[in-house]
PDB file of N, CA and C in Angstrom:
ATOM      1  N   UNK A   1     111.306  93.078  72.413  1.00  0.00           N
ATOM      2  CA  UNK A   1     112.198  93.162  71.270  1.00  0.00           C
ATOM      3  C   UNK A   1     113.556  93.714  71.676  1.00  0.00           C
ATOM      4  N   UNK A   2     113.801  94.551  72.668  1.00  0.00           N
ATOM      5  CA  UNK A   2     114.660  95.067  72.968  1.00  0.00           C
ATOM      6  C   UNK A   2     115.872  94.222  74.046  1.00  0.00           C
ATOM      7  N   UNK A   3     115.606  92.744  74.307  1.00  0.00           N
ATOM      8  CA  UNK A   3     116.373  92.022  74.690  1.00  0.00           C
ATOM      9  C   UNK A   3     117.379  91.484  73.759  1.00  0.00           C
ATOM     10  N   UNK A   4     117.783  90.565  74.578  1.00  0.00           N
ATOM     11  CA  UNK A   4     119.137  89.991  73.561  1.00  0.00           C
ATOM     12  C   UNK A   4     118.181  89.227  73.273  1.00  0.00           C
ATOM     13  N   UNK A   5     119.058  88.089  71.999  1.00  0.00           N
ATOM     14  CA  UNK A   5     118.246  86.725  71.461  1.00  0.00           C
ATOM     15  C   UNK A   5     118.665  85.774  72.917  1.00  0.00           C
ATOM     16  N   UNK A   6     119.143  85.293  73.790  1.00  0.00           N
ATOM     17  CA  UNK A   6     119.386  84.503  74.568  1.00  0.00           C
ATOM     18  C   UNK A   6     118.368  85.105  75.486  1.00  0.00           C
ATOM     19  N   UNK A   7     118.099  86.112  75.852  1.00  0.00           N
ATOM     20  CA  UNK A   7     116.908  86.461  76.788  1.00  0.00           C
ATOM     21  C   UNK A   7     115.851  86.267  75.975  1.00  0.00           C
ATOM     22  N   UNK A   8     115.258  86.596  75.134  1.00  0.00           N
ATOM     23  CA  UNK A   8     114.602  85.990  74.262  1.00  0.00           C
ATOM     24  C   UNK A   8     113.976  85.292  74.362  1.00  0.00           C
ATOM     25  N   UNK A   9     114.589  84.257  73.922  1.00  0.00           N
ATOM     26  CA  UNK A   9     114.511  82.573  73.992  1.00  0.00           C
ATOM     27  C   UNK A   9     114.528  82.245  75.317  1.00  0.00           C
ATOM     28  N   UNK A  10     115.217  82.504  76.538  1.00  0.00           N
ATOM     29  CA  UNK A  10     114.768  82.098  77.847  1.00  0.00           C
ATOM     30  C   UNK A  10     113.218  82.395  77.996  1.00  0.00           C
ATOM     31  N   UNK A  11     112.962  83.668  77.617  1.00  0.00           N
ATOM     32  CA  UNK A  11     111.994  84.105  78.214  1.00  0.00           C
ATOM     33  C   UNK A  11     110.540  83.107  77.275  1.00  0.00           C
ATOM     34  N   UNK A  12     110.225  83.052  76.015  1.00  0.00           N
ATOM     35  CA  UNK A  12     109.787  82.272  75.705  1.00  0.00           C
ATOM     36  C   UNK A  12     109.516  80.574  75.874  1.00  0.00           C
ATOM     37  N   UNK A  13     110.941  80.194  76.525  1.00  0.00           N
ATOM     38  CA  UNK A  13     110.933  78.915  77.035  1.00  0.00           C
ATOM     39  C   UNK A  13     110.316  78.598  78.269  1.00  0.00           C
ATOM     40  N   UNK A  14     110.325  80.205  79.234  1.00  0.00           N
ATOM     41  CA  UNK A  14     109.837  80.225  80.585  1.00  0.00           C
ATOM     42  C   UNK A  14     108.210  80.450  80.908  1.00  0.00           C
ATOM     43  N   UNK A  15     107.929  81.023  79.308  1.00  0.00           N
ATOM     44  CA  UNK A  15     106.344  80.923  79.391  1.00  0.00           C
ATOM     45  C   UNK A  15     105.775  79.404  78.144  1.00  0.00           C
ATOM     46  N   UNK A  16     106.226  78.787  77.477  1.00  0.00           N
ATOM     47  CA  UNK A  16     106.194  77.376  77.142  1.00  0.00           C
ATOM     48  C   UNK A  16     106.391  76.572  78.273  1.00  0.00           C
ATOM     49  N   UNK A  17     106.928  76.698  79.355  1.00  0.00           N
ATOM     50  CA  UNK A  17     106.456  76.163  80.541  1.00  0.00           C
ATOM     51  C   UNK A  17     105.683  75.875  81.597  1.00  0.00           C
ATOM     52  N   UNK A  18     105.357  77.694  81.742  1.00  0.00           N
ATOM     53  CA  UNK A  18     104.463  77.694  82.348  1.00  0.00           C
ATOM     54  C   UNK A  18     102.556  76.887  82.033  1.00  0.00           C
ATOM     55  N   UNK A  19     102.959  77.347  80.129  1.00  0.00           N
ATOM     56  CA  UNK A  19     102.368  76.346  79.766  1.00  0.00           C
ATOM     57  C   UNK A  19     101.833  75.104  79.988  1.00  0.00           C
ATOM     58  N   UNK A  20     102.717  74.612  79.713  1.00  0.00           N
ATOM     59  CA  UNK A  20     102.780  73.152  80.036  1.00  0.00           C
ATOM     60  C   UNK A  20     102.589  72.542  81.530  1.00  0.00           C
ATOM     61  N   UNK A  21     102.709  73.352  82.357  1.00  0.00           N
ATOM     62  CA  UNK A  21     102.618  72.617  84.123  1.00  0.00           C
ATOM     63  C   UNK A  21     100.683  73.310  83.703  1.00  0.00           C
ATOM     64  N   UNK A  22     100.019  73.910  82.530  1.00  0.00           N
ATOM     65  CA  UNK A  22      99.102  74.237  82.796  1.00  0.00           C
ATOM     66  C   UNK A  22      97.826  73.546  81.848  1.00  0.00           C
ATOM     67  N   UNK A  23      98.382  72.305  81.141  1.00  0.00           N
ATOM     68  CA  UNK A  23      97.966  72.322  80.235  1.00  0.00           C
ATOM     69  C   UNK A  23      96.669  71.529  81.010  1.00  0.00           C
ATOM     70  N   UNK A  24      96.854  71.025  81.643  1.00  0.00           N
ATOM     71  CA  UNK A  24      94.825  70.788  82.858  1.00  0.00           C
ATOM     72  C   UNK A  24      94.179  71.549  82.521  1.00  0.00           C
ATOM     73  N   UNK A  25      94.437  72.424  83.362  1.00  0.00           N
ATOM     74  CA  UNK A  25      93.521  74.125  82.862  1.00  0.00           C
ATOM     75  C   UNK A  25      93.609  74.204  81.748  1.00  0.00           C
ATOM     76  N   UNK A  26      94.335  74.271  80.790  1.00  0.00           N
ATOM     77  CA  UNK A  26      94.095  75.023  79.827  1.00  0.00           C
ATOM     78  C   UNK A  26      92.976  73.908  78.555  1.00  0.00           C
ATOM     79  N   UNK A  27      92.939  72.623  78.791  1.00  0.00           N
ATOM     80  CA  UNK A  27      92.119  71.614  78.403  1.00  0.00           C
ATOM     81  C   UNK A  27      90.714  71.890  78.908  1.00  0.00           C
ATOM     82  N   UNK A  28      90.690  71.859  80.496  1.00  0.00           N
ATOM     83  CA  UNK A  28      89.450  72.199  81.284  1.00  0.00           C
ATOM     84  C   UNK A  28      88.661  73.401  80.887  1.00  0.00           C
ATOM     85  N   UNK A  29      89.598  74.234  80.352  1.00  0.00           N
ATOM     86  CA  UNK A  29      88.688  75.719  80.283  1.00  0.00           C
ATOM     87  C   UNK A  29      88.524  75.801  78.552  1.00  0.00           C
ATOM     88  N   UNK A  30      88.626  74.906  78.259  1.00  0.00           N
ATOM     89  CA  UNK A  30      88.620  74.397  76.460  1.00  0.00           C
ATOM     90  C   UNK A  30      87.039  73.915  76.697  1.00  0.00           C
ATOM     91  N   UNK A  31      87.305  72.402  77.162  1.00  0.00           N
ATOM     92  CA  UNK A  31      86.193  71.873  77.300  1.00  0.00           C
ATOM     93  C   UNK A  31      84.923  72.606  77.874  1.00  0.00           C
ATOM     94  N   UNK A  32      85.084  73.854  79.194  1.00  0.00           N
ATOM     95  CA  UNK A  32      84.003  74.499  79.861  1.00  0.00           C
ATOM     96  C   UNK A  32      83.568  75.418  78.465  1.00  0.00           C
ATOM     97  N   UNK A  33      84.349  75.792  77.661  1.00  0.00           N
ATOM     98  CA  UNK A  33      83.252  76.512  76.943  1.00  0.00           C
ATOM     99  C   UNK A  33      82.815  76.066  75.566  1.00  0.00           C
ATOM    100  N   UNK A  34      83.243  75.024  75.572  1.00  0.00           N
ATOM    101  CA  UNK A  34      82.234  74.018  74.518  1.00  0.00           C
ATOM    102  C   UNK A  34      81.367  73.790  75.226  1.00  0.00           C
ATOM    103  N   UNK A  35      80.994  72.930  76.786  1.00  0.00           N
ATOM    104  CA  UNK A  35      79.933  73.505  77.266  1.00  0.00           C
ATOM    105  C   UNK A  35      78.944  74.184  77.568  1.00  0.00           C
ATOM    106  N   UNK A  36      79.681  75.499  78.108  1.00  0.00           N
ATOM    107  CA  UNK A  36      78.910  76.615  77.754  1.00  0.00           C
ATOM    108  C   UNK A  36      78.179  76.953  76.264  1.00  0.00           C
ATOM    109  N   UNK A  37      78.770  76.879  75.536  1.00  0.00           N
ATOM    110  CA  UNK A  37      77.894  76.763  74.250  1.00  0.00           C
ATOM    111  C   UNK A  37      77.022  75.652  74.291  1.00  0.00           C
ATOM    112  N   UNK A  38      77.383  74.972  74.414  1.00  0.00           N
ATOM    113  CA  UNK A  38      75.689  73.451  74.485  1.00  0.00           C
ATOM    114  C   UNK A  38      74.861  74.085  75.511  1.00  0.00           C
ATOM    115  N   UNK A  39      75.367  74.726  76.450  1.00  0.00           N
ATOM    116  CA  UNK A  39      74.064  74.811  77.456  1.00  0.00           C
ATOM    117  C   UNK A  39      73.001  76.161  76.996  1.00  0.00           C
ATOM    118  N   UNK A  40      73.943  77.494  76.467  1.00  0.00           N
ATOM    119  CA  UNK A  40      73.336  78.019  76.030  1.00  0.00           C
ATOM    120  C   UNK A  40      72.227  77.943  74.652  1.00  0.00           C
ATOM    121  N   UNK A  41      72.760  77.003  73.869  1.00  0.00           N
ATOM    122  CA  UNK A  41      71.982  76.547  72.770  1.00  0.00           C
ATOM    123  C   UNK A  41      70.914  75.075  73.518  1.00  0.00           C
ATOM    124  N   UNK A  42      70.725  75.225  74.888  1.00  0.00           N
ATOM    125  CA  UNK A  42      69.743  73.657  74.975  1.00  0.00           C
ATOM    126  C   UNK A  42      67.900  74.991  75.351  1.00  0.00           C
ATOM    127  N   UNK A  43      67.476  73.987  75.072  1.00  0.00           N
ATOM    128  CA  UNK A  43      65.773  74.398  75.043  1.00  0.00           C
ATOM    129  C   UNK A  43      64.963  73.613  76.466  1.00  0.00           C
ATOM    130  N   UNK A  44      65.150  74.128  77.254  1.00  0.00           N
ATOM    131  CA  UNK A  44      65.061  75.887  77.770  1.00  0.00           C
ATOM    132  C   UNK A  44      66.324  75.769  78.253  1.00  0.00           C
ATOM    133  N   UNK A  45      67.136  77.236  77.993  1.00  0.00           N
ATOM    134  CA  UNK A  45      68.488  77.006  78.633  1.00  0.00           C
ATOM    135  C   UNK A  45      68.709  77.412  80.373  1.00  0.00           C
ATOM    136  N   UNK A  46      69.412  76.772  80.829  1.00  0.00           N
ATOM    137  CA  UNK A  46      69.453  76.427  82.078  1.00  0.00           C
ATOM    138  C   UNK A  46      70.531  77.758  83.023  1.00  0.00           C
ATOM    139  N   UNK A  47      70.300  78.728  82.764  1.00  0.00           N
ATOM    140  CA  UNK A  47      71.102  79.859  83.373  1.00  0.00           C
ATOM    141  C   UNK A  47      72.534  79.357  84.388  1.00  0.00           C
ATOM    142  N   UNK A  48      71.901  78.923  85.360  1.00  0.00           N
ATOM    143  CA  UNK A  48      72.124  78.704  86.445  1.00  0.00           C
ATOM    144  C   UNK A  48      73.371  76.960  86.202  1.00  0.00           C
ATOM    145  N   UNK A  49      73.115  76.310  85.148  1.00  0.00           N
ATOM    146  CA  UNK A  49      74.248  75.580  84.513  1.00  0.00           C
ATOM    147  C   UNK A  49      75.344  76.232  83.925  1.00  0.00           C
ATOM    148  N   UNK A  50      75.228  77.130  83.245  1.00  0.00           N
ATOM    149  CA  UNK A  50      75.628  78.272  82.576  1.00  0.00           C
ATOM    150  C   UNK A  50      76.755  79.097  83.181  1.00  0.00           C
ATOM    151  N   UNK A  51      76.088  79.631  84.197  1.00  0.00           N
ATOM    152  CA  UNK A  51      77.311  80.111  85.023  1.00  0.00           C
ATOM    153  C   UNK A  51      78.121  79.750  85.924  1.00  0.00           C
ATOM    154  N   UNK A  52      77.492  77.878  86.234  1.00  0.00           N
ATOM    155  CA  UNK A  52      78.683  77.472  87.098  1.00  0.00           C
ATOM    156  C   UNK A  52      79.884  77.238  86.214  1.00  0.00           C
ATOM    157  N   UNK A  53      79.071  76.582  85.141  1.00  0.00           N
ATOM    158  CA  UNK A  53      80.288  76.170  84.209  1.00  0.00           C
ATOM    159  C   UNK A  53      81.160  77.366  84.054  1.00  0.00           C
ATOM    160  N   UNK A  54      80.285  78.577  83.857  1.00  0.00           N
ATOM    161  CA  UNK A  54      81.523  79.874  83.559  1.00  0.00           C
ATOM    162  C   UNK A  54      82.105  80.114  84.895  1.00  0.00           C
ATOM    163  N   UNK A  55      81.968  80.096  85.903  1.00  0.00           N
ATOM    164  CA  UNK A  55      82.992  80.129  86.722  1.00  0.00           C
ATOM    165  C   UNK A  55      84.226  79.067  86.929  1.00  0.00           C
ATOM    166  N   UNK A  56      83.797  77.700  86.383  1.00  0.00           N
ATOM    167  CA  UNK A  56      84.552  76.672  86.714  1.00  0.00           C
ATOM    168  C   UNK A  56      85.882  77.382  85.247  1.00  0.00           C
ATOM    169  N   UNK A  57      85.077  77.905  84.383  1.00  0.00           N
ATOM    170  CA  UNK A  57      86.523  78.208  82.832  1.00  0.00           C
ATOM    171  C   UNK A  57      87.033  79.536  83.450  1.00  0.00           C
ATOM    172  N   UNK A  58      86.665  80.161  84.171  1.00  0.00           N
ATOM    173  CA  UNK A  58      87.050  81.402  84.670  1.00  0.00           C
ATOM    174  C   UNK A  58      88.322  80.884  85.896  1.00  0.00           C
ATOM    175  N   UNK A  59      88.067  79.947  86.730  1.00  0.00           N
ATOM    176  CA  UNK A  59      89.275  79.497  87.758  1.00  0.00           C
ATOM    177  C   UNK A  59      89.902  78.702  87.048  1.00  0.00           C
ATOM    178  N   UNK A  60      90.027  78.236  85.931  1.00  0.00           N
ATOM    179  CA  UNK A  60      90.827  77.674  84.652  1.00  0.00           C
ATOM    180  C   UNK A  60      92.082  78.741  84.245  1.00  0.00           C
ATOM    181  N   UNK A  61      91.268  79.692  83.400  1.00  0.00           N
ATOM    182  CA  UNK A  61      91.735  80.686  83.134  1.00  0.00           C
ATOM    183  C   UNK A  61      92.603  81.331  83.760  1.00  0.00           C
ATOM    184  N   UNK A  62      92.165  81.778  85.000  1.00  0.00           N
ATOM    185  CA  UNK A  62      93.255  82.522  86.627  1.00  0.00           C
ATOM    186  C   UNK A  62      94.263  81.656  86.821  1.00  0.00           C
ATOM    187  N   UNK A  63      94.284  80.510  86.790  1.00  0.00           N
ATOM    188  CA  UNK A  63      95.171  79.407  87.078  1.00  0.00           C
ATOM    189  C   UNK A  63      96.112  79.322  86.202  1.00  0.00           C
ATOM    190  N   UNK A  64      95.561  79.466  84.842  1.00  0.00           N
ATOM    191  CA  UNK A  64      97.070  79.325  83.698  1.00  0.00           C
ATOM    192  C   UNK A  64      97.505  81.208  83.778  1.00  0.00           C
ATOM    193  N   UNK A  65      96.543  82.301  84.140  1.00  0.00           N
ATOM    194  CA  UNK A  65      97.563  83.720  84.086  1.00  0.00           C
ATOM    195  C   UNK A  65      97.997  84.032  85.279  1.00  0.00           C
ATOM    196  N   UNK A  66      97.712  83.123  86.091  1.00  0.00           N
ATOM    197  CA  UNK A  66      98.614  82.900  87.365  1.00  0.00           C
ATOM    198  C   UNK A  66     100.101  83.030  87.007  1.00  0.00           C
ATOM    199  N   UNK A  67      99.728  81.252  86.340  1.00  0.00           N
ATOM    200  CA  UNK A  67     101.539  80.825  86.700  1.00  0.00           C
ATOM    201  C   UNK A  67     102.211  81.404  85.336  1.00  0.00           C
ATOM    202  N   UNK A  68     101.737  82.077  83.885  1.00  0.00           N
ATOM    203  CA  UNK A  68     102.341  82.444  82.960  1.00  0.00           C
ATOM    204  C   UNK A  68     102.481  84.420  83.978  1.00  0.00           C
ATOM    205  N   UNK A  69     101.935  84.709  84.774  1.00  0.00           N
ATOM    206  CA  UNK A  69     102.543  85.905  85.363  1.00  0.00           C
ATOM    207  C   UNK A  69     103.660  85.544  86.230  1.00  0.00           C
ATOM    208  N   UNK A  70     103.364  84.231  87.126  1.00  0.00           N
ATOM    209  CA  UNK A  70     104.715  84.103  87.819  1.00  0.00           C
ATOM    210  C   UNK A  70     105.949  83.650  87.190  1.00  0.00           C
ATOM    211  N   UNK A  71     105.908  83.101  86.121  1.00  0.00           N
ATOM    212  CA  UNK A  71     106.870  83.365  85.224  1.00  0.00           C
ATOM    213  C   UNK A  71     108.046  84.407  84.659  1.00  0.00           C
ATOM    214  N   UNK A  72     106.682  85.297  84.371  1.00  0.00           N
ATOM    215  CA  UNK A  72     107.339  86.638  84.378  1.00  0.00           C
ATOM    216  C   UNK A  72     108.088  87.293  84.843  1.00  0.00           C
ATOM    217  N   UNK A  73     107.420  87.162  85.942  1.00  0.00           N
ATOM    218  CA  UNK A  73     107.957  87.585  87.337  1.00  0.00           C
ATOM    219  C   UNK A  73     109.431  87.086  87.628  1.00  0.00           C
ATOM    220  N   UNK A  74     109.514  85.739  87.555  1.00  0.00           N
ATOM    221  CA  UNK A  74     110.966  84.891  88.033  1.00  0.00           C
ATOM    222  C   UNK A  74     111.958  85.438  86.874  1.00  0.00           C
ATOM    223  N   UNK A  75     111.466  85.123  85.846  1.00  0.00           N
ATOM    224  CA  UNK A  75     112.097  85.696  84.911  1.00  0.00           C
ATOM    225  C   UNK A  75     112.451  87.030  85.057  1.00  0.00           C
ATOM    226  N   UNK A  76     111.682  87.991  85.315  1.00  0.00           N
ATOM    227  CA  UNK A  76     112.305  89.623  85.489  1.00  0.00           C
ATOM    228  C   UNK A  76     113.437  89.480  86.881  1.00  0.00           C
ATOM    229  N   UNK A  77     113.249  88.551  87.521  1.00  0.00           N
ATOM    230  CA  UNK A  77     114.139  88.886  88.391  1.00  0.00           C
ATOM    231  C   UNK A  77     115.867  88.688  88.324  1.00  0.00           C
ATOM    232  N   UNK A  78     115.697  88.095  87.086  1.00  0.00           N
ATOM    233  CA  UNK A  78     117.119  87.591  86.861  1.00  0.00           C
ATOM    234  C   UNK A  78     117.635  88.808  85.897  1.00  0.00           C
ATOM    235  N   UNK A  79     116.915  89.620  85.329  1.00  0.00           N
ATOM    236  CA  UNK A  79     117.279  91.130  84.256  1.00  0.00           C
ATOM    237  C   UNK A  79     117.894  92.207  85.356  1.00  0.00           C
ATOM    238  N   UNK A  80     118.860  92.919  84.806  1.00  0.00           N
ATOM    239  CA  UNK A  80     119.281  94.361  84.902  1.00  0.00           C
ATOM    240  C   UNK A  80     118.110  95.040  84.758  1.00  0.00           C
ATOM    241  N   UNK A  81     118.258  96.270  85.497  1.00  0.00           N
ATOM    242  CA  UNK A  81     117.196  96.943  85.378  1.00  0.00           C
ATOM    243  C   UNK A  81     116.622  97.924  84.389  1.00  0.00           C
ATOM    244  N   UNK A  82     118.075  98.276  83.318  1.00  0.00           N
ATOM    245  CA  UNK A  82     117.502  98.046  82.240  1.00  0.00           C
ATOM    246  C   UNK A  82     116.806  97.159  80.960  1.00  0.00           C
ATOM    247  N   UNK A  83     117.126  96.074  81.339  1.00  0.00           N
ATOM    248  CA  UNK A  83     116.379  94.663  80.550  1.00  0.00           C
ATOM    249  C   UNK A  83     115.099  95.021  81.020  1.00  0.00           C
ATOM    250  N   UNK A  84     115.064  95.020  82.634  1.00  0.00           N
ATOM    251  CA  UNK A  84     113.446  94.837  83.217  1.00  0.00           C
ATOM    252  C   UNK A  84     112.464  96.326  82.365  1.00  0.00           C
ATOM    253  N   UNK A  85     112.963  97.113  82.240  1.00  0.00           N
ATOM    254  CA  UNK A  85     112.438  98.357  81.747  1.00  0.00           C
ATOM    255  C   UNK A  85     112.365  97.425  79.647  1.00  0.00           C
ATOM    256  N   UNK A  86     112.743  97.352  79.142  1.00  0.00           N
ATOM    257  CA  UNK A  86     112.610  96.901  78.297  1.00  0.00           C
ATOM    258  C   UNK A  86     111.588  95.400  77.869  1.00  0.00           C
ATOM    259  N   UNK A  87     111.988  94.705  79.202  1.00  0.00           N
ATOM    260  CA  UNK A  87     110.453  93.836  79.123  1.00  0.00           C
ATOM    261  C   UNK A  87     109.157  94.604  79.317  1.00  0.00           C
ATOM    262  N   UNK A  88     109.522  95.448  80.505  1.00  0.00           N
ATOM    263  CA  UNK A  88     108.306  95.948  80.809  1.00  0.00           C
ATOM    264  C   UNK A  88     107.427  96.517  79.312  1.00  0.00           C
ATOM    265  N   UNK A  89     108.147  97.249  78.603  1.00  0.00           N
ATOM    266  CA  UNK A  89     108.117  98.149  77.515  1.00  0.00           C
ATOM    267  C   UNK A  89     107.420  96.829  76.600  1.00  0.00           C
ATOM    268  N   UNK A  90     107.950  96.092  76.382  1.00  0.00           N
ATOM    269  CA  UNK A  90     107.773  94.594  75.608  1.00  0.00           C
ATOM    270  C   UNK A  90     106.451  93.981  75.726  1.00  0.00           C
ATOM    271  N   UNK A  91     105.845  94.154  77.196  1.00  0.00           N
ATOM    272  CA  UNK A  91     104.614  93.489  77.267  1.00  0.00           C
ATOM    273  C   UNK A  91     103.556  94.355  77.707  1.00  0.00           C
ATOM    274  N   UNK A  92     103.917  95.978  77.480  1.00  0.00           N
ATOM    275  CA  UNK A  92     102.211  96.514  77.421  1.00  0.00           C
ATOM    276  C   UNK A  92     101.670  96.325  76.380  1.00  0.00           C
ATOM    277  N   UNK A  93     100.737  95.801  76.179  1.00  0.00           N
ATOM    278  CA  UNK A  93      99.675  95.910  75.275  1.00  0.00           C
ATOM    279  C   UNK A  93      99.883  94.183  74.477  1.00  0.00           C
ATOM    280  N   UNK A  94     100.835  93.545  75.232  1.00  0.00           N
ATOM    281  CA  UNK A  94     100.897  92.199  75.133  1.00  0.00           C
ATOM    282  C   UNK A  94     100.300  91.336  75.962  1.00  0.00           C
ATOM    283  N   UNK A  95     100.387  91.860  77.385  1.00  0.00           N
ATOM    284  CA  UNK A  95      99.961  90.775  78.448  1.00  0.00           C
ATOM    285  C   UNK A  95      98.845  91.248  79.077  1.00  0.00           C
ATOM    286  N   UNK A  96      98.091  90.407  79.560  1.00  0.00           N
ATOM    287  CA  UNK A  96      97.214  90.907  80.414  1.00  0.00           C
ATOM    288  C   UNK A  96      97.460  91.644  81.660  1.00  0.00           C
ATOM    289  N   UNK A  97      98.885  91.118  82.675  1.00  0.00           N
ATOM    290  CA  UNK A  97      99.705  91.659  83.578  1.00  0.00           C
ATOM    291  C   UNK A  97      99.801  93.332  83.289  1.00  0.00           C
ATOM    292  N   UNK A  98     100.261  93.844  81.898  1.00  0.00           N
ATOM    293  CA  UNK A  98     100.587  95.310  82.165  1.00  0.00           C
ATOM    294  C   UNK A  98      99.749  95.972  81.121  1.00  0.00           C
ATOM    295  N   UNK A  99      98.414  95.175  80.664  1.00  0.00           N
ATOM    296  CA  UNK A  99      97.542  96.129  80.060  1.00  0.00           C
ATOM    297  C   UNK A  99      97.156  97.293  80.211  1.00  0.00           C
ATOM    298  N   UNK A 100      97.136  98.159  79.644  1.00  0.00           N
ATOM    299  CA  UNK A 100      97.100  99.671  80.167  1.00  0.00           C
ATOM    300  C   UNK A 100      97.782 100.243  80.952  1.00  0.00           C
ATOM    301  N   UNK A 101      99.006  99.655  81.260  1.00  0.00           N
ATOM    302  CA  UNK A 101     100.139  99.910  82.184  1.00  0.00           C
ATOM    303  C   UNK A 101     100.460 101.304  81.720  1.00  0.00           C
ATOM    304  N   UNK A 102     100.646 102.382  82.248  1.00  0.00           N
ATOM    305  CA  UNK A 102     101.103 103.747  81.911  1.00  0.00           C
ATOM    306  C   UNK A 102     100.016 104.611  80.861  1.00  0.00           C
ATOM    307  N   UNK A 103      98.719 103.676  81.026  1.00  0.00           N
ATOM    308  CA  UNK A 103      98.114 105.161  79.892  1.00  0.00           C
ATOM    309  C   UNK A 103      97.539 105.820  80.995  1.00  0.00           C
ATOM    310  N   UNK A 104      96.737 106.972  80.187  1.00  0.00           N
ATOM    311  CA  UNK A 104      96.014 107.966  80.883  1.00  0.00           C
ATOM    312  C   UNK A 104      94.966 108.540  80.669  1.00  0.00           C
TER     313      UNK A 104
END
């Protein structure tokens, strides 16, 4: 909140991107856990189906907070270092990147 509106809006445009170069993954790890739900609801359920599939939505997952962190990242590099202190401020308890960033 503490950016301008033109940082703002970059910065939103830079994770709508990252988006989008991700939207594979982000389809793939859609579809793995509609899966995962069919497999857990089949008679007898098949464990061992179960968790490949959850690993296959899990390297889905890493893959799109990959590139929406390297985003971030490119993006912070172009801020003053007070902007960067103000993103930073912006995305604890927003991102997965600085979850619990500074508690205690």
């Amino acid at each position: 909140a503490g950016l301008s509106p033109d940082q703002r809006k970059a910065f939103r445009q830079a994770l709508a991107e990252a988006r989008r170069q991700s939207a594979a993954d982000i389809e793939a790890a859609r579809a793995g856990r509609e899966a995962v739900a069919r497999l857990i609801e089949a008679e007898p359920i098949d464990a061992a189906a179960v968790n490949e599939t959850l690993a296959s939505v899990r390297q889905a997952d890493m893959a799109l907070r990959g590139r929406l962190e390297q985003a971030i990242v490119t993006f912070a590099t172009g801020l003053s270092p007070a902007d960067r202190a103000r993103l930073v401020d912006g995305l604890r308890g927003r991102s997965n990147m600085l979850r619990r960033a500074g508690e205690k």
